[in-house]
N, C-alpha and C. Protein backbone atom coordinates (compact mmCIF):
# COMPACT_ATOMS: atom_id res chain seq x y z
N UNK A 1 -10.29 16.13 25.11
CA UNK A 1 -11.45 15.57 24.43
C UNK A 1 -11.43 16.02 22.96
N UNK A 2 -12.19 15.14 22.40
CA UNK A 2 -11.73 15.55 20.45
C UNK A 2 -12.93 16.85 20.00
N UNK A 3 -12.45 16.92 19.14
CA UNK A 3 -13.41 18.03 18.71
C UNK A 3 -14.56 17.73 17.74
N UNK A 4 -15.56 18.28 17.68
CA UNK A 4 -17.13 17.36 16.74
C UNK A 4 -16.30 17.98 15.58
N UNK A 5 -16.87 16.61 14.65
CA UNK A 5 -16.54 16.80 13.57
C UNK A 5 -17.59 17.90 12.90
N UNK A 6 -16.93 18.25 11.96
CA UNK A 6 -18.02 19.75 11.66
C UNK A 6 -18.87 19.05 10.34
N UNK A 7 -19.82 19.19 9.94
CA UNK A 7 -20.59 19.00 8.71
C UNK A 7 -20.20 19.33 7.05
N UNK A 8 -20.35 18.13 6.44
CA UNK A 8 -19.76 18.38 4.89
C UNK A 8 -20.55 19.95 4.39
N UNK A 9 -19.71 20.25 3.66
CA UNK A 9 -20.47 21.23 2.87
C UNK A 9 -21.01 21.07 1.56
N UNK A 10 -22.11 21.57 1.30
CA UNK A 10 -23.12 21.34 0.47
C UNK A 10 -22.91 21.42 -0.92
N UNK A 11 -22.08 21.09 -2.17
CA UNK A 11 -21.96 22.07 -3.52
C UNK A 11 -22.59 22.32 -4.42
N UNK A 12 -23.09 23.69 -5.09
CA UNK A 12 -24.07 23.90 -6.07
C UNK A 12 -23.12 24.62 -7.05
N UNK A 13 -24.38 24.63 -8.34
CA UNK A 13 -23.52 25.11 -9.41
C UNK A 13 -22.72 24.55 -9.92
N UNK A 14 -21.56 24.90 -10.36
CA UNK A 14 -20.32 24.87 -11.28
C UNK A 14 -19.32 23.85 -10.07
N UNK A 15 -19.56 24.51 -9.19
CA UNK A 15 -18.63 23.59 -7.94
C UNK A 15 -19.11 21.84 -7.95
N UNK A 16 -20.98 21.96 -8.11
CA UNK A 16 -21.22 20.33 -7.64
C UNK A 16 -20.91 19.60 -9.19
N UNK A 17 -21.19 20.38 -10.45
CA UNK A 17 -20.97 20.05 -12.30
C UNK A 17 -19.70 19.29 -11.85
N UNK A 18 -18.17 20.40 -11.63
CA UNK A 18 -17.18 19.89 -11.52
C UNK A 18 -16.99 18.64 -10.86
N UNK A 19 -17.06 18.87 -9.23
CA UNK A 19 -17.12 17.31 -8.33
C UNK A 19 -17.33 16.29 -9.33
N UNK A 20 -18.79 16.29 -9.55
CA UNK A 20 -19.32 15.52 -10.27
C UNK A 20 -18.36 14.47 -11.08
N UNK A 21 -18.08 15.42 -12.13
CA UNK A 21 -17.46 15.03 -13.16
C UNK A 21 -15.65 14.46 -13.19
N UNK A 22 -15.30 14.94 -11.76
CA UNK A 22 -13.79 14.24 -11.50
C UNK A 22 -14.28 12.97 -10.85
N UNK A 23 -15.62 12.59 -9.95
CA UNK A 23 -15.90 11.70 -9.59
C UNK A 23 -16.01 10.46 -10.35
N UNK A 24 -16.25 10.86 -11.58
CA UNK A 24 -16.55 9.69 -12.81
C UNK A 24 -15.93 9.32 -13.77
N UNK A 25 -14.59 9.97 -13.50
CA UNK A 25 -13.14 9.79 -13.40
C UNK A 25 -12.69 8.46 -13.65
N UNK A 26 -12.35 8.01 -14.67
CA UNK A 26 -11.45 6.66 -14.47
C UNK A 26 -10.19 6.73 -14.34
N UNK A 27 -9.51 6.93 -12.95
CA UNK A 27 -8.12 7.33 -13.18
C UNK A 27 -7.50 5.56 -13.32
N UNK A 28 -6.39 5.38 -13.95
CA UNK A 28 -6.13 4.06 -14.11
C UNK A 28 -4.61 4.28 -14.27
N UNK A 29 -4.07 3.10 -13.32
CA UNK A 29 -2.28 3.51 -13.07
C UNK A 29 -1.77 2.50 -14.13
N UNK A 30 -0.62 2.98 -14.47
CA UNK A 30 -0.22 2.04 -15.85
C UNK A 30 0.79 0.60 -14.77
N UNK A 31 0.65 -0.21 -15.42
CA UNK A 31 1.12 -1.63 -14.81
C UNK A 31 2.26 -1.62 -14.36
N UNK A 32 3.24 -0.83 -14.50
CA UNK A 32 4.34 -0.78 -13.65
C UNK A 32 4.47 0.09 -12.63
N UNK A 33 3.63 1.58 -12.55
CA UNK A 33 3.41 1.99 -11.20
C UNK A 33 2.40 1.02 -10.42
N UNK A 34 1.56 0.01 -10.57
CA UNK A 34 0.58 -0.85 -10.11
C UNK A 34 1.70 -1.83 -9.32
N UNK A 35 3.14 -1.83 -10.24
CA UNK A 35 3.63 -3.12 -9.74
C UNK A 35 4.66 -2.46 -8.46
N UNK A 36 5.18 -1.32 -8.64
CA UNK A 36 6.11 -0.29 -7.62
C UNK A 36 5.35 -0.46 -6.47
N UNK A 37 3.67 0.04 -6.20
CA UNK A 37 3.22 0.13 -5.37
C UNK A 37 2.88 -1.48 -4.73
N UNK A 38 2.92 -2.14 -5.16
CA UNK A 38 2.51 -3.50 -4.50
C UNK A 38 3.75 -4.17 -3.26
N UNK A 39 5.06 -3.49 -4.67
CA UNK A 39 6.49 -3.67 -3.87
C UNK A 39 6.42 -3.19 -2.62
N UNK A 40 6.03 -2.09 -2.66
CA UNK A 40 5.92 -1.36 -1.70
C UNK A 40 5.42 -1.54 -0.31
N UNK A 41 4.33 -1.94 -0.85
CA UNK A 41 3.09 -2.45 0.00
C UNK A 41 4.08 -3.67 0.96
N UNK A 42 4.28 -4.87 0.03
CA UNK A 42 4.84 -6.12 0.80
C UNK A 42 6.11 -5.75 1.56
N UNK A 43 6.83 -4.55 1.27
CA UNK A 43 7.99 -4.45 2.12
C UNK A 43 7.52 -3.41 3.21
N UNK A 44 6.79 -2.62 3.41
CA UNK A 44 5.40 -2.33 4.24
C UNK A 44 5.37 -2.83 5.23
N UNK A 45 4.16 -4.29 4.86
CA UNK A 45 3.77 -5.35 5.49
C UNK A 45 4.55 -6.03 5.96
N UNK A 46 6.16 -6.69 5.33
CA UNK A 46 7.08 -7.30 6.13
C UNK A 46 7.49 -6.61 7.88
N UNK A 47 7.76 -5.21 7.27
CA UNK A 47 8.42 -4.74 8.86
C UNK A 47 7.32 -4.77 9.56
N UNK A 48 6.13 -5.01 9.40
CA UNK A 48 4.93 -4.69 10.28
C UNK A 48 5.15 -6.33 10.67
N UNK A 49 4.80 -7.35 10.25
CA UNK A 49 4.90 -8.67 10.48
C UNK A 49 6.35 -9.09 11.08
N UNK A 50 7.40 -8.39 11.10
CA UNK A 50 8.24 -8.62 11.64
C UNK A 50 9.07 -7.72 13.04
N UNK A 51 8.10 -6.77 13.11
CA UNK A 51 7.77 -5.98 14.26
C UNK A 51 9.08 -4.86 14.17
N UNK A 52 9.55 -4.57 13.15
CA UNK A 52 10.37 -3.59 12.67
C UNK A 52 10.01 -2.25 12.45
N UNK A 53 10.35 -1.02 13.04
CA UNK A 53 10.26 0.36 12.66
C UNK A 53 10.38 0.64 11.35
């Protein structure tokens, strides 16, 4: 049987400032890692659609 998931923990201070502030984060991938990962993705999705390991 699985185990309960346990409860987030709470952050104050300097810990919740930080969170915060990586949260609002615009990380943005430059157009050719955007385009690697897509490759990626469709050759991915082929072996899955083609029932390949």
């Amino acid at each position: 049987m699985a185990r309960p998931i346990a409860e987030t923990p709470i952050l104050f201070g300097e810990d919740a400032r930080r969170f915060e502030s990586r949260m609002k984060e615009n990380l943005k991938e430059s157009p050719e890692r955007i385009a690697e990962i897509r490759k990626n993705y469709e050759i991915v999705r082929q072996w899955f659609a083609n029932g390949e390991n």
